[in-house]
Protein backbone atom coordinates (compact mmCIF):
# COMPACT_ATOMS: atom_id res chain seq x y z
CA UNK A 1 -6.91 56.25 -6.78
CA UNK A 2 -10.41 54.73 -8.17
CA UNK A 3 -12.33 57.26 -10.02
CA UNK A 4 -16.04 57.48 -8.07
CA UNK A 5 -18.66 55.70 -9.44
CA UNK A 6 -21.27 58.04 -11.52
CA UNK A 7 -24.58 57.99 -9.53
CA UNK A 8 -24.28 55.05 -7.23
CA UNK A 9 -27.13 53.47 -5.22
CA UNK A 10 -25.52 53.80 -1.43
CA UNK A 11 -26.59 51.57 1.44
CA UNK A 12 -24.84 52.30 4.96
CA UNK A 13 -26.56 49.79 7.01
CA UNK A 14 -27.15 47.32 4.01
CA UNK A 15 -26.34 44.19 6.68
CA UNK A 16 -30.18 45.04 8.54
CA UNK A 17 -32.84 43.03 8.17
CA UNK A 18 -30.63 39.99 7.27
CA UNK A 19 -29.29 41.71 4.78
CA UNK A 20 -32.68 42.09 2.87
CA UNK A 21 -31.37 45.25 1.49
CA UNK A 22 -28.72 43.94 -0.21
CA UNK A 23 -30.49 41.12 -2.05
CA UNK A 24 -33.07 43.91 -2.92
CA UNK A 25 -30.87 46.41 -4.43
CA UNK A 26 -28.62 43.61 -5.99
CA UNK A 27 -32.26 43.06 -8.38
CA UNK A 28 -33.23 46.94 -8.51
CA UNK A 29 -29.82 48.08 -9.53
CA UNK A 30 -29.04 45.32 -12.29
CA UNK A 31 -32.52 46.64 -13.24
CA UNK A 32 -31.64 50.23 -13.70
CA UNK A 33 -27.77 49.72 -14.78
CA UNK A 34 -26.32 51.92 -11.62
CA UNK A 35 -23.76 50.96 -9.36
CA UNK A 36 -24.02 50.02 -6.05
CA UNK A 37 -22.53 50.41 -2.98
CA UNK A 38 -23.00 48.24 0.18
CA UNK A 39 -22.02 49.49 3.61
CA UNK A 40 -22.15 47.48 7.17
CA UNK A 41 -22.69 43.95 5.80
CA UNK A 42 -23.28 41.25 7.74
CA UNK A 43 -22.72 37.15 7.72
CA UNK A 44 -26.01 35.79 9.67
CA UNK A 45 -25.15 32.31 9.69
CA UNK A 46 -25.21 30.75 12.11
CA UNK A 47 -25.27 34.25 14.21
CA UNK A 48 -24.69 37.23 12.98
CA UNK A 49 -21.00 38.74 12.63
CA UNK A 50 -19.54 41.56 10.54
CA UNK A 51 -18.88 40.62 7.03
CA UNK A 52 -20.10 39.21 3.74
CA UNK A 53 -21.47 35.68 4.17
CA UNK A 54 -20.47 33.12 1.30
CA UNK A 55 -24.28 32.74 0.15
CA UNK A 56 -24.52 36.53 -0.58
CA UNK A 57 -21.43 36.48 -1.88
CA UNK A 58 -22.59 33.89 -4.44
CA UNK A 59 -25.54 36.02 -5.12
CA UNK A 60 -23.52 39.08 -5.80
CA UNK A 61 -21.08 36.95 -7.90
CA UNK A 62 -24.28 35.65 -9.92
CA UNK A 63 -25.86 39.76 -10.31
CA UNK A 64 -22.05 40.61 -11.52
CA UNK A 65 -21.78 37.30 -14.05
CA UNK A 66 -25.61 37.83 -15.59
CA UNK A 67 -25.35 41.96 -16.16
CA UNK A 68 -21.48 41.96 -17.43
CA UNK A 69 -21.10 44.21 -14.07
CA UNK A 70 -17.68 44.32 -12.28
CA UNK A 71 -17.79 43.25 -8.69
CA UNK A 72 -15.34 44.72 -5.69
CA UNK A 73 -16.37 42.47 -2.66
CA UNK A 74 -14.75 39.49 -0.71
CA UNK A 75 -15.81 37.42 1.94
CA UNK A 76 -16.17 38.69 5.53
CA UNK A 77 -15.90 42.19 3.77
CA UNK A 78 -18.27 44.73 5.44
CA UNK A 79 -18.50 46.44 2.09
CA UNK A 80 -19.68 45.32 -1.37
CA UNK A 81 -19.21 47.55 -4.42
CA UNK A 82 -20.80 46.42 -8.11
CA UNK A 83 -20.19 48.67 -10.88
CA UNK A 84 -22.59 48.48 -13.54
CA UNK A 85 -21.87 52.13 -15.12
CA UNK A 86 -20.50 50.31 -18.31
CA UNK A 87 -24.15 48.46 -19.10
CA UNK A 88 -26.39 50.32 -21.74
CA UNK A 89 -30.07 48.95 -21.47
């Protein structure tokens, strides 16, 4: 069993909005160095289904890359996890 994350960001319903709140807490949390967690995700293209599209996915993937943060998410996943608990700013 994972240990729990120390002080993440959570976001149940992370996939409304187009998944606005996703992109914007992907910025904010490399920002502040604390994890994030990403509930109810959702692919919007071409309509919108359940699961982590491939261009958020990418963006995620890019957040993870830039900040040295590890990354738990896969595509058509309804969750998205980013640890960045290790980064000292």
């Amino acid at each position: 069993m994972e240990a729990p994350l120390p002080n993440p960001v959570m976001l149940n319903e992370a996939g409304a909005g187009r998944n606005q709140a996703l992109r914007t807490a992907l910025g904010l949390c490399s920002l502040a160095g604390r994890p994030l967690v990403c509930r109810g995700l959702v692919d919007d293209n071409p309509r919108p289904k359940p699961g982590l599209g491939p261009g958020h996915l990418t963006v995620a993937q890019a957040v993870a890359t830039v900040t040295g943060g590890e990354l738990a998410a896969h595509l058509g996943e309804e969750e998205l996890t980013l640890d960045l608990s290790l980064i000292h700013i």
